[in-house]
PDB file of N, CA and C in Angstrom:
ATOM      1  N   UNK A   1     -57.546   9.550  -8.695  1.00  0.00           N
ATOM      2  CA  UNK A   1     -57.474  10.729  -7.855  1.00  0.00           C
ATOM      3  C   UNK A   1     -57.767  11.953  -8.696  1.00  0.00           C
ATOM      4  N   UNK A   2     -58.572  13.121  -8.273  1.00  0.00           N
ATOM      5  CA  UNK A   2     -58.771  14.203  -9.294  1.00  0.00           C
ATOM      6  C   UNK A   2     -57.730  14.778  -8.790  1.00  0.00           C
ATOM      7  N   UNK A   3     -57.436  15.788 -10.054  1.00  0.00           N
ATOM      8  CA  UNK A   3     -56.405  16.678  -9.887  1.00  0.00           C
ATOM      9  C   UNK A   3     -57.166  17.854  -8.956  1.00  0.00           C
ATOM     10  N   UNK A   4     -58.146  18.089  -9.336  1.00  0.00           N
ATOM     11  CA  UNK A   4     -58.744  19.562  -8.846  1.00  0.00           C
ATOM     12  C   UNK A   4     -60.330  19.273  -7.652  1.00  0.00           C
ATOM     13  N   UNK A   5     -60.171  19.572  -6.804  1.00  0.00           N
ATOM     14  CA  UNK A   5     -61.054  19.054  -5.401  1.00  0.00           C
ATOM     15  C   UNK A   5     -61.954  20.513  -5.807  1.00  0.00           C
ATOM     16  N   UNK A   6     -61.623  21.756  -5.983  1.00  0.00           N
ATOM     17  CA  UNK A   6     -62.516  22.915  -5.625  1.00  0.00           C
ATOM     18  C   UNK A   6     -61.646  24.140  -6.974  1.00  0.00           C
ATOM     19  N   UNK A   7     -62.704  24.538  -7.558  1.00  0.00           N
ATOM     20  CA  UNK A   7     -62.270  25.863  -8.361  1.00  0.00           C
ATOM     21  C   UNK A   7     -62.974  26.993  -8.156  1.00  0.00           C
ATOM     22  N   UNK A   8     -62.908  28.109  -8.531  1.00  0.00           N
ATOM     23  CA  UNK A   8     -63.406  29.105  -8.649  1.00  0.00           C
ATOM     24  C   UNK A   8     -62.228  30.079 -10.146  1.00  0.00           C
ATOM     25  N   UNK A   9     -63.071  30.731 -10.478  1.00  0.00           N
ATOM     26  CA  UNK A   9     -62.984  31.734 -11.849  1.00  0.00           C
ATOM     27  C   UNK A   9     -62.996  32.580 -11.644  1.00  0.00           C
ATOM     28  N   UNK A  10     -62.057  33.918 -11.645  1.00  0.00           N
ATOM     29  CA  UNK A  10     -62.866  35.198 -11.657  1.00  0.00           C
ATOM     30  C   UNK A  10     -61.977  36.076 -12.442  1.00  0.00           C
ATOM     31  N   UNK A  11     -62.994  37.325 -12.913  1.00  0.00           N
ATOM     32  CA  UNK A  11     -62.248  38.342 -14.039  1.00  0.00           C
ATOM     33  C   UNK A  11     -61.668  39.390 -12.720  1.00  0.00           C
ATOM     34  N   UNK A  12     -60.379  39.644 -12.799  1.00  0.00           N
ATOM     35  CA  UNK A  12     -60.222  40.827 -11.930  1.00  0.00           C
ATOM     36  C   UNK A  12     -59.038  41.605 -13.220  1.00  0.00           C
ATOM     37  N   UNK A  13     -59.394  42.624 -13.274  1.00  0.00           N
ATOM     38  CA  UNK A  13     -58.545  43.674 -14.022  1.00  0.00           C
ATOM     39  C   UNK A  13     -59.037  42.578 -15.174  1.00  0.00           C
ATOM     40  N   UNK A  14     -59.860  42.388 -15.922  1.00  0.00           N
ATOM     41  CA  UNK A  14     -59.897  42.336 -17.308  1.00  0.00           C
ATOM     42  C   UNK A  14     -59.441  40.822 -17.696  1.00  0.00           C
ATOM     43  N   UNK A  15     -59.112  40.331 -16.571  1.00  0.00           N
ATOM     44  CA  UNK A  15     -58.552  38.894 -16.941  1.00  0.00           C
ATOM     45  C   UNK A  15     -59.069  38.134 -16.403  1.00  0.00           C
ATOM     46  N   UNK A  16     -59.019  36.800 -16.588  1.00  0.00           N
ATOM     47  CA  UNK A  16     -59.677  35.756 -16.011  1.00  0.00           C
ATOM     48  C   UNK A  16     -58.586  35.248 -14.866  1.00  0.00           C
ATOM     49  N   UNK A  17     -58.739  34.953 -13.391  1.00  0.00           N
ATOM     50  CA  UNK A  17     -57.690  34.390 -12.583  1.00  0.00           C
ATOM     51  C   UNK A  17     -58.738  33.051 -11.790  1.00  0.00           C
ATOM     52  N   UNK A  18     -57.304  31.842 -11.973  1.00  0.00           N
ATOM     53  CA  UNK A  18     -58.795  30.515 -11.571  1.00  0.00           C
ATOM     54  C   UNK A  18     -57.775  30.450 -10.194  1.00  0.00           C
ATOM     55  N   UNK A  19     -58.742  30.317  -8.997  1.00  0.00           N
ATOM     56  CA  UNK A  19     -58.365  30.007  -7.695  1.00  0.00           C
ATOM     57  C   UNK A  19     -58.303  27.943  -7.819  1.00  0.00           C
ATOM     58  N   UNK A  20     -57.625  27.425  -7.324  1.00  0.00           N
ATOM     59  CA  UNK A  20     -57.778  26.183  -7.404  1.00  0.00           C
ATOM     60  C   UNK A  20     -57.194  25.463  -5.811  1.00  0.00           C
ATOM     61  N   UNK A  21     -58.326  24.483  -5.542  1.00  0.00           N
ATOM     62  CA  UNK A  21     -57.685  23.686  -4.358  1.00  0.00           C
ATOM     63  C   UNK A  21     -57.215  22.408  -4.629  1.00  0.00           C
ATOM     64  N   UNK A  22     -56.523  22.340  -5.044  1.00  0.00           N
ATOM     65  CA  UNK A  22     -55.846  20.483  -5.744  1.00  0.00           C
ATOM     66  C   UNK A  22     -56.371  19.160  -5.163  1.00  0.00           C
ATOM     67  N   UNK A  23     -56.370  18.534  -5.620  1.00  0.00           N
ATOM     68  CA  UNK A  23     -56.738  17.231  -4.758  1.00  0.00           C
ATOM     69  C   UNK A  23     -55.889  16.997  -4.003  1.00  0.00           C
ATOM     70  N   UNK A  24     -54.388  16.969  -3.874  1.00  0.00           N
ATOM     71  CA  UNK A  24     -53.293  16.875  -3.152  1.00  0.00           C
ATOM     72  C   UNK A  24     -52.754  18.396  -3.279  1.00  0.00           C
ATOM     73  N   UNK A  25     -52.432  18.456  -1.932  1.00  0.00           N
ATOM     74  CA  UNK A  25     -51.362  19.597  -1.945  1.00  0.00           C
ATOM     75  C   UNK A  25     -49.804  19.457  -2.070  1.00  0.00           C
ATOM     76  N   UNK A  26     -49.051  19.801  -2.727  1.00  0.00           N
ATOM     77  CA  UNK A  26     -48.129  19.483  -2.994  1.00  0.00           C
ATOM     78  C   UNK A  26     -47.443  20.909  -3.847  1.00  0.00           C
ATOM     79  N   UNK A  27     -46.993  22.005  -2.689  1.00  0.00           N
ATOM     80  CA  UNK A  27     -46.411  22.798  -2.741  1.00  0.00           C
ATOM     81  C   UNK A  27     -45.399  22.703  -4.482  1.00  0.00           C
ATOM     82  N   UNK A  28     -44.386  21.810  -3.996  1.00  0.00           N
ATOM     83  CA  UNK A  28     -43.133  21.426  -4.688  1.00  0.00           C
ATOM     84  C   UNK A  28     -43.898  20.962  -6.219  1.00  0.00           C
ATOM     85  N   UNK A  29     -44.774  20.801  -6.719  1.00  0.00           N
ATOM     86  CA  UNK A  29     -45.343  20.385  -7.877  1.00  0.00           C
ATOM     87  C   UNK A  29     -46.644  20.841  -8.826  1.00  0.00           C
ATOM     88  N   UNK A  30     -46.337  22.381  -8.329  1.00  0.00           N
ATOM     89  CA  UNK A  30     -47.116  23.326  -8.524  1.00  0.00           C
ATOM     90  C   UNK A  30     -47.281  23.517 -10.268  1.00  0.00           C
ATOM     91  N   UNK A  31     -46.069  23.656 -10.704  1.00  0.00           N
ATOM     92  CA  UNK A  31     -45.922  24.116 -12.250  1.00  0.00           C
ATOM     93  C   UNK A  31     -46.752  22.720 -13.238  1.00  0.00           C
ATOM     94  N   UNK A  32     -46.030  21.416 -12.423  1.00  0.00           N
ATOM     95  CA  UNK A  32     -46.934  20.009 -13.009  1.00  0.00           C
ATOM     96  C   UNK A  32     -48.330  20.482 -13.219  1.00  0.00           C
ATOM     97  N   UNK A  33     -48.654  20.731 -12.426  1.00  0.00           N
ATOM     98  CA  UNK A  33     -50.227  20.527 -11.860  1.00  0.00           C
ATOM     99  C   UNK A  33     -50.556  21.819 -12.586  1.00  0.00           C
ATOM    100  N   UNK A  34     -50.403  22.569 -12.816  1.00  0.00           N
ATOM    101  CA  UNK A  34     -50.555  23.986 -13.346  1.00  0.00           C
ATOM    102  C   UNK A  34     -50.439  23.833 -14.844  1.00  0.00           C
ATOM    103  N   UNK A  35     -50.033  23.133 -15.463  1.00  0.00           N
ATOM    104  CA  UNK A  35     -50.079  22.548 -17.201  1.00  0.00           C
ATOM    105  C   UNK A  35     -50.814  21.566 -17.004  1.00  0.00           C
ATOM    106  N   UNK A  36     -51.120  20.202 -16.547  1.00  0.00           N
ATOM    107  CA  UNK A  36     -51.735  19.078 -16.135  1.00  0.00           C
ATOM    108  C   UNK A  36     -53.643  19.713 -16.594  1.00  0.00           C
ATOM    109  N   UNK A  37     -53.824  21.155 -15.609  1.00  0.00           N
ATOM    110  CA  UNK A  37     -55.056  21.942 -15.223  1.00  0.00           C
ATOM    111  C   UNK A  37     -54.771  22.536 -16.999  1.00  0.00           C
ATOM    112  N   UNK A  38     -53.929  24.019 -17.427  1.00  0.00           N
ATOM    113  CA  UNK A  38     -54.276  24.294 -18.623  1.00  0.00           C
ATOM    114  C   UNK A  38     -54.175  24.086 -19.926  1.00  0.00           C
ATOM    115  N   UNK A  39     -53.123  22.854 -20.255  1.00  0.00           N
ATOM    116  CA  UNK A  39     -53.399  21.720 -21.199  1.00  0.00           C
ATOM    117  C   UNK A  39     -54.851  21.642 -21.901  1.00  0.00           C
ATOM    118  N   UNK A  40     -55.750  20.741 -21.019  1.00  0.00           N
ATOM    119  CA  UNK A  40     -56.998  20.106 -21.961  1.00  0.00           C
ATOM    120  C   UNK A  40     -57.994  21.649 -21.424  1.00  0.00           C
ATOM    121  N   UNK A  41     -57.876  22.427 -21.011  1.00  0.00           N
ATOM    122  CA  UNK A  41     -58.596  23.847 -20.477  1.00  0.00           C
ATOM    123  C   UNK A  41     -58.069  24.455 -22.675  1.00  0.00           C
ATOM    124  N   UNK A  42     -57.306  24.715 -22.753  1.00  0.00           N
ATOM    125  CA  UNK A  42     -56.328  25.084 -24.133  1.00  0.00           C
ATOM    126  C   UNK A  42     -57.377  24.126 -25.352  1.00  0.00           C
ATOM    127  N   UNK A  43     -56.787  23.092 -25.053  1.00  0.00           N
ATOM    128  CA  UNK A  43     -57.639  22.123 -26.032  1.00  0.00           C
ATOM    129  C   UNK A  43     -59.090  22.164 -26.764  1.00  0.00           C
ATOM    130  N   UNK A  44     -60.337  22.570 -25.248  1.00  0.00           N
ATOM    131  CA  UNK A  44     -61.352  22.643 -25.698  1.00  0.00           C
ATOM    132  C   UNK A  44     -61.819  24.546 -25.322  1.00  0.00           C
ATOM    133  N   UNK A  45     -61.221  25.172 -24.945  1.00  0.00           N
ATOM    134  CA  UNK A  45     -61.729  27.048 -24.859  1.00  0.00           C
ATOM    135  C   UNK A  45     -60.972  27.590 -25.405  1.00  0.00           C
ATOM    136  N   UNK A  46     -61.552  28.648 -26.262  1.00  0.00           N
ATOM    137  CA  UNK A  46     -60.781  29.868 -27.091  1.00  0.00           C
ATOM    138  C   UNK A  46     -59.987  30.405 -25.991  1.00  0.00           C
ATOM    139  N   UNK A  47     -58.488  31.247 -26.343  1.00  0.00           N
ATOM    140  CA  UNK A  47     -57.755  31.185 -25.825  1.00  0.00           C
ATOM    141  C   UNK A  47     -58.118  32.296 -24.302  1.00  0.00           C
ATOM    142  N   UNK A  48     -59.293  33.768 -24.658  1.00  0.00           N
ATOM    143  CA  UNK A  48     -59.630  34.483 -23.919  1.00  0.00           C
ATOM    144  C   UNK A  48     -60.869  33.357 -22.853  1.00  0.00           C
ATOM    145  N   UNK A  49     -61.030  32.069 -23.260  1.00  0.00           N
ATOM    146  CA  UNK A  49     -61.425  31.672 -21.892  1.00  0.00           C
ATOM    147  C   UNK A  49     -60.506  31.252 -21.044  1.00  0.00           C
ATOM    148  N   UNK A  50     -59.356  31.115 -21.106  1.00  0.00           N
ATOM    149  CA  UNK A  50     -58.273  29.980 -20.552  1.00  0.00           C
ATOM    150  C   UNK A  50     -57.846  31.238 -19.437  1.00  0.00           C
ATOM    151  N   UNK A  51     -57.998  30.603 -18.103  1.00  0.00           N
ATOM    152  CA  UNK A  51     -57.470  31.869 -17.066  1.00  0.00           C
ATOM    153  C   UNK A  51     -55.711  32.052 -17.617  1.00  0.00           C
ATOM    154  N   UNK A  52     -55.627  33.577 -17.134  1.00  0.00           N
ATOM    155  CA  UNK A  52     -54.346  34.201 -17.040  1.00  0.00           C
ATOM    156  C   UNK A  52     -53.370  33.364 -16.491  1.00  0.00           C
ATOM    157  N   UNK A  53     -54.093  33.583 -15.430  1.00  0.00           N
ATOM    158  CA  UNK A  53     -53.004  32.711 -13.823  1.00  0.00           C
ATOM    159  C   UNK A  53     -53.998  31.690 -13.140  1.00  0.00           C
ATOM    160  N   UNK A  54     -53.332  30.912 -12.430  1.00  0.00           N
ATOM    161  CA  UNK A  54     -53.785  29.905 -11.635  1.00  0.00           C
ATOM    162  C   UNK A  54     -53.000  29.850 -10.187  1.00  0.00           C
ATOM    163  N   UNK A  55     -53.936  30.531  -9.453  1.00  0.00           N
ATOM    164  CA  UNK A  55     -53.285  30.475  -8.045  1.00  0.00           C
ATOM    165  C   UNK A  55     -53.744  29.504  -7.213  1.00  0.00           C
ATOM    166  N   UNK A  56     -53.183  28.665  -6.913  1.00  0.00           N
ATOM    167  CA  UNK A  56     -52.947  27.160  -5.799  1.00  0.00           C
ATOM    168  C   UNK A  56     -53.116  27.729  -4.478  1.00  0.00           C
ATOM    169  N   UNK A  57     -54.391  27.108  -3.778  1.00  0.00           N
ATOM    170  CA  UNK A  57     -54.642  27.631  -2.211  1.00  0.00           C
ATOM    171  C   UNK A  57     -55.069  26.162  -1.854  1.00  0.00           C
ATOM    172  N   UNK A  58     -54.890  26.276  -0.056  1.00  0.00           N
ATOM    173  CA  UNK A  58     -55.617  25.014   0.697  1.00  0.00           C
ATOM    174  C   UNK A  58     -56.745  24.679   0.545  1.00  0.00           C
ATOM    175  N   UNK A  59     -57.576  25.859   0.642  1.00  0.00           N
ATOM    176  CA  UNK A  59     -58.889  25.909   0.546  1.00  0.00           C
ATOM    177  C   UNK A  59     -59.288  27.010   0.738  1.00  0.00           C
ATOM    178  N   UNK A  60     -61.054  27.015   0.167  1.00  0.00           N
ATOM    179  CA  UNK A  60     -61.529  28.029  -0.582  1.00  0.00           C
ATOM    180  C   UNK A  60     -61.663  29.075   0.964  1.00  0.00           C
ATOM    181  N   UNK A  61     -61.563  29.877   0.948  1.00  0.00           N
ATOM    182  CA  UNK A  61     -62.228  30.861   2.227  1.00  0.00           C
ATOM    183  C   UNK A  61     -63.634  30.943   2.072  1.00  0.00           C
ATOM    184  N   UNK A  62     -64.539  30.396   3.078  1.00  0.00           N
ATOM    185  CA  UNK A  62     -65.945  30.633   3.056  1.00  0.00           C
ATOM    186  C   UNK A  62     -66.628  32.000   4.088  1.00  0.00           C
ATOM    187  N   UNK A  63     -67.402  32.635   4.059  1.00  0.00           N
ATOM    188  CA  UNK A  63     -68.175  33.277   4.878  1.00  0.00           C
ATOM    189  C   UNK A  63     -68.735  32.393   5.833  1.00  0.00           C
ATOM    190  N   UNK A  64     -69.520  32.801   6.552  1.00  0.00           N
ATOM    191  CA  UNK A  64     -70.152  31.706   7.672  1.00  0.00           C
ATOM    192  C   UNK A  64     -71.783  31.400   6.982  1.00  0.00           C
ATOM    193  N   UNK A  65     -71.832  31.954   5.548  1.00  0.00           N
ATOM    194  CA  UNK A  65     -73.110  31.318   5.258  1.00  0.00           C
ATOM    195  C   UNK A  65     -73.036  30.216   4.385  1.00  0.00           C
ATOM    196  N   UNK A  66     -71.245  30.388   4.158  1.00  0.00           N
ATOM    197  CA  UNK A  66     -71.119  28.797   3.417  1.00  0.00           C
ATOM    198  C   UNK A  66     -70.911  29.296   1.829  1.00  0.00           C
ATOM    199  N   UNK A  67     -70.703  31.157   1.882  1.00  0.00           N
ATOM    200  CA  UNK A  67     -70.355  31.113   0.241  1.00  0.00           C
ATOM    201  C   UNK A  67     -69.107  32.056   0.202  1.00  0.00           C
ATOM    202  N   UNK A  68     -68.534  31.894  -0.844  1.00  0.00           N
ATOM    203  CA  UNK A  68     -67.428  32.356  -1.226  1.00  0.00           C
ATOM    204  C   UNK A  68     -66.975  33.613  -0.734  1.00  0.00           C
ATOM    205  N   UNK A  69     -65.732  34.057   0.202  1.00  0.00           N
ATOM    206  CA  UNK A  69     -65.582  35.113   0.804  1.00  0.00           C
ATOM    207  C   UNK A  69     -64.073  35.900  -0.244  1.00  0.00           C
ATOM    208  N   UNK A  70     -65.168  36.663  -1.216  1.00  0.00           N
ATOM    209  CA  UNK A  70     -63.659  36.694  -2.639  1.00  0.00           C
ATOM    210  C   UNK A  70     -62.866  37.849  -2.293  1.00  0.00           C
ATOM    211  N   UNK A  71     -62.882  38.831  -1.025  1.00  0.00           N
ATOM    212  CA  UNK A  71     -62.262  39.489  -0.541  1.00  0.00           C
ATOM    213  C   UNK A  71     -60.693  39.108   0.407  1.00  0.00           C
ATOM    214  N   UNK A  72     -61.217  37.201   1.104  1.00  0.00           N
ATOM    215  CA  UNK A  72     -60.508  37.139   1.422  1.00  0.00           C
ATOM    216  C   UNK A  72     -59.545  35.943   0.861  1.00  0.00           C
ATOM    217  N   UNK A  73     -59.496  35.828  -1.034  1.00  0.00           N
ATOM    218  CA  UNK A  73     -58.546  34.911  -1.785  1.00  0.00           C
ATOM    219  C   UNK A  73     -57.357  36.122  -1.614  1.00  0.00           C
ATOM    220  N   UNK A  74     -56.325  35.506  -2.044  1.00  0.00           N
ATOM    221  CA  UNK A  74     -55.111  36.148  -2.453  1.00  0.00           C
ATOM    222  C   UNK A  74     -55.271  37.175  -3.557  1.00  0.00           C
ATOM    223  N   UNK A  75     -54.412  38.196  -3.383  1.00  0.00           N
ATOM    224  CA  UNK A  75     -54.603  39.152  -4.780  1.00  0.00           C
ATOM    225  C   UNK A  75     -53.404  38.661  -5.950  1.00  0.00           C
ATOM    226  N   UNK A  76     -53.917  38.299  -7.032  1.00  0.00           N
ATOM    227  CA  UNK A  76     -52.946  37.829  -8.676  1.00  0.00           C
ATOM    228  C   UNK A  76     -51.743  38.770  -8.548  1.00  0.00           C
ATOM    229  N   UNK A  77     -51.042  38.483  -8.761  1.00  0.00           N
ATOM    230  CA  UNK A  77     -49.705  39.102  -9.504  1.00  0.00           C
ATOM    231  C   UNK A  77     -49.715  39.673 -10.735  1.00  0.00           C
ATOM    232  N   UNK A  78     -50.253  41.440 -10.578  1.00  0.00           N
ATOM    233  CA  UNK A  78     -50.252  42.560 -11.440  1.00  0.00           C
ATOM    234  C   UNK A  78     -49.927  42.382 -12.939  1.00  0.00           C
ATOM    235  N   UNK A  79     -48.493  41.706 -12.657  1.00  0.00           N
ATOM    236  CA  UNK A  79     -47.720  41.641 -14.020  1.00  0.00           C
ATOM    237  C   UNK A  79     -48.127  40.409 -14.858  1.00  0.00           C
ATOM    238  N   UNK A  80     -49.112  39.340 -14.582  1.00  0.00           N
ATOM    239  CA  UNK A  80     -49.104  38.037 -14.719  1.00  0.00           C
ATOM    240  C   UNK A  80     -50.047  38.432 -15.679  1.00  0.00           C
ATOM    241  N   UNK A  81     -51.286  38.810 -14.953  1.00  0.00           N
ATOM    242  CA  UNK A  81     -52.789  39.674 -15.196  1.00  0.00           C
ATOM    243  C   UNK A  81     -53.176  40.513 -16.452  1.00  0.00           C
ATOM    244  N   UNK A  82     -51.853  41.537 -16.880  1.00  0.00           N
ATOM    245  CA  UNK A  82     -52.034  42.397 -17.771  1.00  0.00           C
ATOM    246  C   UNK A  82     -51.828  41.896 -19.133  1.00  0.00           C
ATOM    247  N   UNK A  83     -52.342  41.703 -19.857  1.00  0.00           N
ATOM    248  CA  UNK A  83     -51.791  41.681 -21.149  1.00  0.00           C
ATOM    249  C   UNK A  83     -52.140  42.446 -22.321  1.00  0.00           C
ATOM    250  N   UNK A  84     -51.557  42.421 -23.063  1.00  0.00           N
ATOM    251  CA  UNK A  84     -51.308  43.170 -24.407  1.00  0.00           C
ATOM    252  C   UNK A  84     -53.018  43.058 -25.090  1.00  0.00           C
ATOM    253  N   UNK A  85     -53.147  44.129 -25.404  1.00  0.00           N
ATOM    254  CA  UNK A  85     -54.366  44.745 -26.010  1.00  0.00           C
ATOM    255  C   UNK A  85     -54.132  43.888 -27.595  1.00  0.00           C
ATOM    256  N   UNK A  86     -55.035  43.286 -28.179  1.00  0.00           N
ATOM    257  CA  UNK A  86     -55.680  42.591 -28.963  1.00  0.00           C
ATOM    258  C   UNK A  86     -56.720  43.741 -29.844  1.00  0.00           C
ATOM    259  N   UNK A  87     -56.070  44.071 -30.901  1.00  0.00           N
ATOM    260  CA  UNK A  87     -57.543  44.942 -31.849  1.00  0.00           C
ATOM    261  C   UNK A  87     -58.082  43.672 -32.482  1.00  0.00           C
ATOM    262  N   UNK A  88     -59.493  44.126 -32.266  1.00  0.00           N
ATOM    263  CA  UNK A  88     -60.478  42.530 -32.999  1.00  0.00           C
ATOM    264  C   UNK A  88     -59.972  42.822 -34.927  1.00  0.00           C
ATOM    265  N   UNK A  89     -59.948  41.618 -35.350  1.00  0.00           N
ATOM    266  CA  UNK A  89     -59.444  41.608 -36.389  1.00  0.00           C
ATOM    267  C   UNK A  89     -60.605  41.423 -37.698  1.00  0.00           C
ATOM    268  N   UNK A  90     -61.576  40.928 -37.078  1.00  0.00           N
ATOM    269  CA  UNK A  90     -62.311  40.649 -37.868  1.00  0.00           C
ATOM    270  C   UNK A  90     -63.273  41.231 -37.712  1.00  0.00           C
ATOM    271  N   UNK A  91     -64.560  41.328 -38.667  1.00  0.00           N
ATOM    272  CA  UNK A  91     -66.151  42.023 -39.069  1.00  0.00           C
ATOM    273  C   UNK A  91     -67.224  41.200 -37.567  1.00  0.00           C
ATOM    274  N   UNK A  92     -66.465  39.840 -37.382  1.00  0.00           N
ATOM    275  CA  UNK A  92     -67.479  39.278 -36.530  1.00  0.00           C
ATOM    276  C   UNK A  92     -66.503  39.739 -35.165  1.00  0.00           C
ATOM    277  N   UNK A  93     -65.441  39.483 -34.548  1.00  0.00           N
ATOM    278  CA  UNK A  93     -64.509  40.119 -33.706  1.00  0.00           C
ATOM    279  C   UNK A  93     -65.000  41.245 -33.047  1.00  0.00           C
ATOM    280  N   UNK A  94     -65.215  42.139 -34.533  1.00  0.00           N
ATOM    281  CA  UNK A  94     -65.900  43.495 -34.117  1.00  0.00           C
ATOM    282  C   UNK A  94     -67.096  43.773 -33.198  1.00  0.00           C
ATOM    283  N   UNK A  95     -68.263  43.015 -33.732  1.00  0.00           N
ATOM    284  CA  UNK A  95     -69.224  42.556 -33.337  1.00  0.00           C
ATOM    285  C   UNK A  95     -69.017  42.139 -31.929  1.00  0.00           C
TER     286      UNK A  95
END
């Protein structure tokens, strides 16, 4: 069984937030499934690829032409989103 049926990615405020439709829905086993997803995500992407948050929906909202309607996902949780400013540390960083 896959864990993940449908994703989407997006930067809002500076961060990365991944929309996800699970293969099972299962309200009550959200946090599982939510390490399960950024576990091997950790493993193989530097840490500024790894989304902020991961918000769990039924399914994706489409337009009627069949593409992504990103006005009407949920809006992230402000406080989740923000994080602490990072000065690049290094000559290539800089770059």
């Amino acid at each position: 069984q896959d864990v993940v049926r449908e994703a989407v990615v997006l930067a809002i405020e500076g961060a990365l937030v991944a929309y996800v439709v699970p293969g099972e829905w299962a309200p009550d086993a959200q946090e599982v499934l939510r390490e399960a997803i950024r576990e091997p995500l950790r493993q193989t992407l530097p840490d500024y690829m790894v989304p902020a948050q991961l918000l769990f929906i039924e399914q994706m909202p489409l337009s009627p032409n069949g593409k992504l309607e990103r006005k009407a996902l949920p809006k992230p949780d402000a406080n989740r989103v923000q994080k602490a400013y990072v000065a690049p540390r290094t000559a290539l960083e800089q770059q």
